[in-house]
N, C-alpha and C. Protein backbone atom coordinates (compact mmCIF):
# COMPACT_ATOMS: atom_id res chain seq x y z
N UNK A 1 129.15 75.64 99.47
CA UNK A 1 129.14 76.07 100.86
C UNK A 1 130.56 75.97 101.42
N UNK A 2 130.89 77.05 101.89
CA UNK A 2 132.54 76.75 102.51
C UNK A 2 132.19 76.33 103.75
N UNK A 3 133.19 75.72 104.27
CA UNK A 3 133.46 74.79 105.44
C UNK A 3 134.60 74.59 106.15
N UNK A 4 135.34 75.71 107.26
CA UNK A 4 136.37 75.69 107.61
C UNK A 4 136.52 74.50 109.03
N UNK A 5 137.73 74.20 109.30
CA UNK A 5 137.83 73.32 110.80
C UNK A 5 139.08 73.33 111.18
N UNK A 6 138.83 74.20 112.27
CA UNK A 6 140.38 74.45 112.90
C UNK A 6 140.75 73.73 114.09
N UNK A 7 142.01 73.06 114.05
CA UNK A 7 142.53 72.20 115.09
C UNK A 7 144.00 72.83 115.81
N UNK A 8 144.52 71.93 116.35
CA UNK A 8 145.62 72.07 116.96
C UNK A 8 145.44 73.12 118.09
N UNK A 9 144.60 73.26 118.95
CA UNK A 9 144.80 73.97 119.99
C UNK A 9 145.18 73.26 121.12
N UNK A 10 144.86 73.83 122.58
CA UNK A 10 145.19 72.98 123.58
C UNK A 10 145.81 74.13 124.82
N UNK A 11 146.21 73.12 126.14
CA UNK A 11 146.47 74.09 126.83
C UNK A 11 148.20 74.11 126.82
N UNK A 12 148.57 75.12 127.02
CA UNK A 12 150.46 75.23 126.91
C UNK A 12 150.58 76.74 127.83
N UNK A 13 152.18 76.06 128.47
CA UNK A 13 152.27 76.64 129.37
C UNK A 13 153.17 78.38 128.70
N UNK A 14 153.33 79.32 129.41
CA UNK A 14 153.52 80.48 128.74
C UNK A 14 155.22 80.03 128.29
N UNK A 15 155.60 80.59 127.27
CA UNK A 15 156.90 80.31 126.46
C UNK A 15 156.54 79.41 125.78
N UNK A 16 155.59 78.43 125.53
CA UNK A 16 155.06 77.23 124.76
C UNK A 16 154.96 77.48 123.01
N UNK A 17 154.58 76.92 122.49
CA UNK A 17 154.52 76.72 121.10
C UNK A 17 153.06 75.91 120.85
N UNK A 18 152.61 76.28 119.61
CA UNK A 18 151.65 75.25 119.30
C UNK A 18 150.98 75.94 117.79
N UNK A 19 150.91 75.03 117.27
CA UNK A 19 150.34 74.75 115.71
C UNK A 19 149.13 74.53 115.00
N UNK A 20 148.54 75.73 115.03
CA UNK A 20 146.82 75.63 114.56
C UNK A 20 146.83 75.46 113.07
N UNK A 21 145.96 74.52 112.84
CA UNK A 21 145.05 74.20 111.35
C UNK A 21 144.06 74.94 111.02
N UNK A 22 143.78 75.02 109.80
CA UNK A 22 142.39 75.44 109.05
C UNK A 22 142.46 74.81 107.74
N UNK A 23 141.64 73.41 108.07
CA UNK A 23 141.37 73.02 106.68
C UNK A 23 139.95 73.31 106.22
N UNK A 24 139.68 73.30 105.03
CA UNK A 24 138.69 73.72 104.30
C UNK A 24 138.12 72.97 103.24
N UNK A 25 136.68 73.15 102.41
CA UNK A 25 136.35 72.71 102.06
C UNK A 25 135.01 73.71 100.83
N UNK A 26 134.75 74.06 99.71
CA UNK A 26 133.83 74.54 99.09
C UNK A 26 134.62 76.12 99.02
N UNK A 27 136.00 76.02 99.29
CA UNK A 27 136.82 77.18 99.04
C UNK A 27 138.29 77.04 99.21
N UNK A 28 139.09 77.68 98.00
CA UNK A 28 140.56 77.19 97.42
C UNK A 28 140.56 78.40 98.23
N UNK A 29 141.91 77.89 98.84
CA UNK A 29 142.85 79.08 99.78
C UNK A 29 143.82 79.66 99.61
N UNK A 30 144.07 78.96 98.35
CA UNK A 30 145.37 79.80 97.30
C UNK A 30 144.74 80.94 96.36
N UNK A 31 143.03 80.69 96.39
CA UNK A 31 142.80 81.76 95.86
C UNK A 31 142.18 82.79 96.91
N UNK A 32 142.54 82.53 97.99
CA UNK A 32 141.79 83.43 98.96
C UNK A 32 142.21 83.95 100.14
N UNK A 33 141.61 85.50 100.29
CA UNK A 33 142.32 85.83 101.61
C UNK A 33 141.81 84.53 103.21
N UNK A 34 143.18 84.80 103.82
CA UNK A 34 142.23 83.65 104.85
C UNK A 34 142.76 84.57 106.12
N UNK A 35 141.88 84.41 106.83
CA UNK A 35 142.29 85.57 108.44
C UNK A 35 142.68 84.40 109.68
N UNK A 36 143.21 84.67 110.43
CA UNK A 36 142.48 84.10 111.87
C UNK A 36 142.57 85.19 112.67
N UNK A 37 141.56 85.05 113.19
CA UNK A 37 140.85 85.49 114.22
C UNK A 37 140.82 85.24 115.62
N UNK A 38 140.68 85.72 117.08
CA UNK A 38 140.64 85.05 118.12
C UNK A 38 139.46 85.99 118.67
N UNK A 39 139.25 85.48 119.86
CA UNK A 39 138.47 86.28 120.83
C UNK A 39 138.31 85.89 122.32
N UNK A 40 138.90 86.35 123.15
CA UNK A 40 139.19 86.02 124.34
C UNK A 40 138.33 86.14 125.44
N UNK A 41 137.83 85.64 126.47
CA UNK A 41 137.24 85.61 127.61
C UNK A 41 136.80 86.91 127.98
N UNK A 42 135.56 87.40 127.48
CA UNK A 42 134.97 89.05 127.91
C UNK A 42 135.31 89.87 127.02
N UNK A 43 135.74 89.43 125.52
CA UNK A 43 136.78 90.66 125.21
C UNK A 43 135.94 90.26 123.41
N UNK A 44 135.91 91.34 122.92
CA UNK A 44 135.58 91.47 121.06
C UNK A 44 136.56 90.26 120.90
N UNK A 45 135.79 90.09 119.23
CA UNK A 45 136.30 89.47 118.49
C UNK A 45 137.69 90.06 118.11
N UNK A 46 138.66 89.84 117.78
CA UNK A 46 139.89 90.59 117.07
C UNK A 46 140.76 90.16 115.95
N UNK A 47 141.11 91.01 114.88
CA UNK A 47 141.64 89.87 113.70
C UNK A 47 143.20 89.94 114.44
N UNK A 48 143.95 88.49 113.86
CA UNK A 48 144.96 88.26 114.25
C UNK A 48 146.39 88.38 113.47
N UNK A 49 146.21 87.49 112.24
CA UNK A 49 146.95 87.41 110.65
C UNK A 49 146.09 87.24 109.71
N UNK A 50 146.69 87.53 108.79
CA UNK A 50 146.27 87.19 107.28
C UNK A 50 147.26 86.55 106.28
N UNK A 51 146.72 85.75 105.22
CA UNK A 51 147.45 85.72 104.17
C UNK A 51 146.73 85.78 103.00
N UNK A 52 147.48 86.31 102.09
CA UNK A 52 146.67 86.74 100.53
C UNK A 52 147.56 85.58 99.59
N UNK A 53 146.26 85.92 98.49
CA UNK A 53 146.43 84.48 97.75
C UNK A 53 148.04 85.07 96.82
N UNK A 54 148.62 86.12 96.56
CA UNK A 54 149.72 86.36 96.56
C UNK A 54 151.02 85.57 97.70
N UNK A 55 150.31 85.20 98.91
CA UNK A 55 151.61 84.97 99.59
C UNK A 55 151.81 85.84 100.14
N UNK A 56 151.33 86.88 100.40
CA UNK A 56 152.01 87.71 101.45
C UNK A 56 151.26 88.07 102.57
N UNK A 57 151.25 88.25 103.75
CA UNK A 57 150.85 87.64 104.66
C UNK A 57 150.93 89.16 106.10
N UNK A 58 150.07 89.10 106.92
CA UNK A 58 149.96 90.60 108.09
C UNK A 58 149.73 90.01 109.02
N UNK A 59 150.21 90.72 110.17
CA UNK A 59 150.14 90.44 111.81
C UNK A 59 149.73 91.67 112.56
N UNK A 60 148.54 91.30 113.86
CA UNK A 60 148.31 92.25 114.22
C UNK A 60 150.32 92.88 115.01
N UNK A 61 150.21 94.18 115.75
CA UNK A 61 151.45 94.17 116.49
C UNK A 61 151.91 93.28 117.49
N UNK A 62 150.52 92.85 117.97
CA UNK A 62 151.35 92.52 119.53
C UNK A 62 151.81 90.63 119.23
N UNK A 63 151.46 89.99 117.96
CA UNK A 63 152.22 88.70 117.47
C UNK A 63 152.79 88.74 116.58
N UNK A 64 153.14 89.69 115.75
CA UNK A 64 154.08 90.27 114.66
C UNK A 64 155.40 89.09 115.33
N UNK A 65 156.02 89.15 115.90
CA UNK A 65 157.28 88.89 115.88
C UNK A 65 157.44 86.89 116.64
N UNK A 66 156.23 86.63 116.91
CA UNK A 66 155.95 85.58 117.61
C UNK A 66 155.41 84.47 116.73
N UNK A 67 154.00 85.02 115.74
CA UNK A 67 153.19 84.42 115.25
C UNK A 67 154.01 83.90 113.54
N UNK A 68 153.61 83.16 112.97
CA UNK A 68 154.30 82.56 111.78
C UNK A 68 152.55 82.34 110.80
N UNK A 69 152.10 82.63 109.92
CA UNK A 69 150.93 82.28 109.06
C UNK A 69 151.61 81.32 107.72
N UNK A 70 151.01 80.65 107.57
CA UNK A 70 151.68 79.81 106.23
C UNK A 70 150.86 78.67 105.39
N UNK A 71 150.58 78.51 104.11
CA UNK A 71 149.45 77.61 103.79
C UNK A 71 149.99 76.64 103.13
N UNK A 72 149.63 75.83 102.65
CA UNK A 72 150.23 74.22 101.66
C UNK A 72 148.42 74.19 101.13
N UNK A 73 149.63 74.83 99.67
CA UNK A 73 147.91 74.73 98.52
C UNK A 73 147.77 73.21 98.11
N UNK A 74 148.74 72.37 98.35
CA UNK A 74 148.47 70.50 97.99
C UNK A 74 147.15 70.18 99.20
N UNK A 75 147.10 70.91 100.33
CA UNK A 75 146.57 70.13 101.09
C UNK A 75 144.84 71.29 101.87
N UNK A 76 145.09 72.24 100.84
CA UNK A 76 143.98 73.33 101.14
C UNK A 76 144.01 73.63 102.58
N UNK A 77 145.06 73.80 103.18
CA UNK A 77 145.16 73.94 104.27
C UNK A 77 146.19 75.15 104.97
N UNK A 78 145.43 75.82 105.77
CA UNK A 78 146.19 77.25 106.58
C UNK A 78 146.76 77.05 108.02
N UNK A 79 148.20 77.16 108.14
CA UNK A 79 148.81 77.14 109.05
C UNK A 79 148.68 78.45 109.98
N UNK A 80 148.79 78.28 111.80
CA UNK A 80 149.45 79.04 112.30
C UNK A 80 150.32 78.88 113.05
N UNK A 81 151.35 79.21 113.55
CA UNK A 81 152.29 78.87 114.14
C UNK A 81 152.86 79.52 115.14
N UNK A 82 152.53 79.40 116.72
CA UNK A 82 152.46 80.55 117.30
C UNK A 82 153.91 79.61 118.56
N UNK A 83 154.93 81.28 118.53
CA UNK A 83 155.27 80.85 119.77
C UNK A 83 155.67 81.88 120.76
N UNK A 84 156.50 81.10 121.40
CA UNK A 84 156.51 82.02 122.62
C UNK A 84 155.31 83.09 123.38
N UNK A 85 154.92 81.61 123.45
CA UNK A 85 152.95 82.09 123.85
C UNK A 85 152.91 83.07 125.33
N UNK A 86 151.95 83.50 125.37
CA UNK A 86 151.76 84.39 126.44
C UNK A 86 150.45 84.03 127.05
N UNK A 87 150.11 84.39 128.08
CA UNK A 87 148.70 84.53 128.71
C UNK A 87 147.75 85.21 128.42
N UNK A 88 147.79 86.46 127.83
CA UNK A 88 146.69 87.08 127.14
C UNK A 88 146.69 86.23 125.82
N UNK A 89 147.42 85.78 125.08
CA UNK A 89 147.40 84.81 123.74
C UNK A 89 146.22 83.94 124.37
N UNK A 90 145.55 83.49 125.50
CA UNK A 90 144.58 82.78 125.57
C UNK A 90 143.28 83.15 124.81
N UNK A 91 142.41 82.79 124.10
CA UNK A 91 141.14 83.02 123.36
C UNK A 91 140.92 81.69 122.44
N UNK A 92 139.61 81.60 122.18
CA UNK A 92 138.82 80.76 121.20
C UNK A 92 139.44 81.69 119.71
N UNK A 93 140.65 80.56 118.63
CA UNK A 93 141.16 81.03 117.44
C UNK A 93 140.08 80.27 116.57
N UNK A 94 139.97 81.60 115.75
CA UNK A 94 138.94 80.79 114.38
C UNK A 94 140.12 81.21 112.96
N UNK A 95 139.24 80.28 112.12
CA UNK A 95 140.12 81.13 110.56
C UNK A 95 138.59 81.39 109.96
N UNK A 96 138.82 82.27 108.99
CA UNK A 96 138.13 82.75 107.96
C UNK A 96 138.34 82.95 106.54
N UNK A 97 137.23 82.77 105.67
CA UNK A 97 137.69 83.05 104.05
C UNK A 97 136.50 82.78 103.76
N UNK A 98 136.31 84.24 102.93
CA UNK A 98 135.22 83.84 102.24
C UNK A 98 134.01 84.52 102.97
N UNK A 99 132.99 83.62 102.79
CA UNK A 99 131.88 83.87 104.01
C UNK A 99 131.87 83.06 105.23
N UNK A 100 133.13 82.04 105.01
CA UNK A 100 132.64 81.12 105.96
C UNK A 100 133.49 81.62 107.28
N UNK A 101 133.26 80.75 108.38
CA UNK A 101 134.51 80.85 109.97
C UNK A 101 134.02 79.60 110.69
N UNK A 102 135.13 79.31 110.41
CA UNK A 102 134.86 77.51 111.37
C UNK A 102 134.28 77.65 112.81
N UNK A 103 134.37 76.54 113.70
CA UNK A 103 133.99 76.94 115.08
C UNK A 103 134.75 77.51 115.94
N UNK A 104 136.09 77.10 115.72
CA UNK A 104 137.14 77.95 116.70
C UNK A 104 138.09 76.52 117.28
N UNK A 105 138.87 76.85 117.83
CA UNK A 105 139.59 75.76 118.64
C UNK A 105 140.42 76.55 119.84
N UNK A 106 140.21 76.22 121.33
CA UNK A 106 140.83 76.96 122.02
C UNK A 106 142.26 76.65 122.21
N UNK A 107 142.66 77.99 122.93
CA UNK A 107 144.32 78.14 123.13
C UNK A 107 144.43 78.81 124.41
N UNK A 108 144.57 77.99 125.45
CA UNK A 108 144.99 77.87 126.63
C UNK A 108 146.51 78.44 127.12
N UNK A 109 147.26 79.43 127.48
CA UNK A 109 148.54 79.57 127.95
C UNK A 109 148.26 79.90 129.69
N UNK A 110 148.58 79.20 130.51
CA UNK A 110 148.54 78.94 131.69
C UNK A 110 149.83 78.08 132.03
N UNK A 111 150.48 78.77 133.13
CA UNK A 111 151.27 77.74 134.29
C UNK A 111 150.11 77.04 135.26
């Protein structure tokens, strides 16, 4: 059974930074695509990044140049790394792989 759990959210003010987790469990992430995902207040689900078990890694456009994806196969664990946050960047972020999608962890950008 896979078992994702994503942390590091919180509230941050716009220009902020902050560092989401996805650790896992009943699925290797070096062998697997892993997504995150968000979905914001009234609004679809939407994919965000990816990384393939190659290492190479996609952004939707509008965090292409903001967002950072990155994994550490010692610790089965998927980084995101978001900055220069914005206010629409607000939504409940999940990761995915596999069949599974953790619960989400929110991301707050508010003054």
């Amino acid at each position: 059974e896979v078992q994702l759990v994503e942390s590091g959210g919180g509230l941050v003010q716009p220009g902020g930074s902050l560092r989401l987790s996805c650790a896992a469990s009943g699925v290797t992430f070096s062998a697997s695509v892993v997504n995150w995902l968000r979905q914001a207040p009234g609004k679809e689900l939407e994919w965000v990044s990816g990384i393939y078990p190659s290492g190479g890694t996609h952004y939707r456009d509008s965090v292409r140049e903001r967002y950072t994806i990155s994994r550490d196969n010692a610790k089965n664990t998927v980084y995101l790394q978001m900055n220069n946050l914005k206010p629409e960047d607000t939504a409940i972020y999940y990761c995915a792989a596999g069949d599974g999608r953790g619960p989400g962890t929110q991301v707050t950008v508010s003054s």
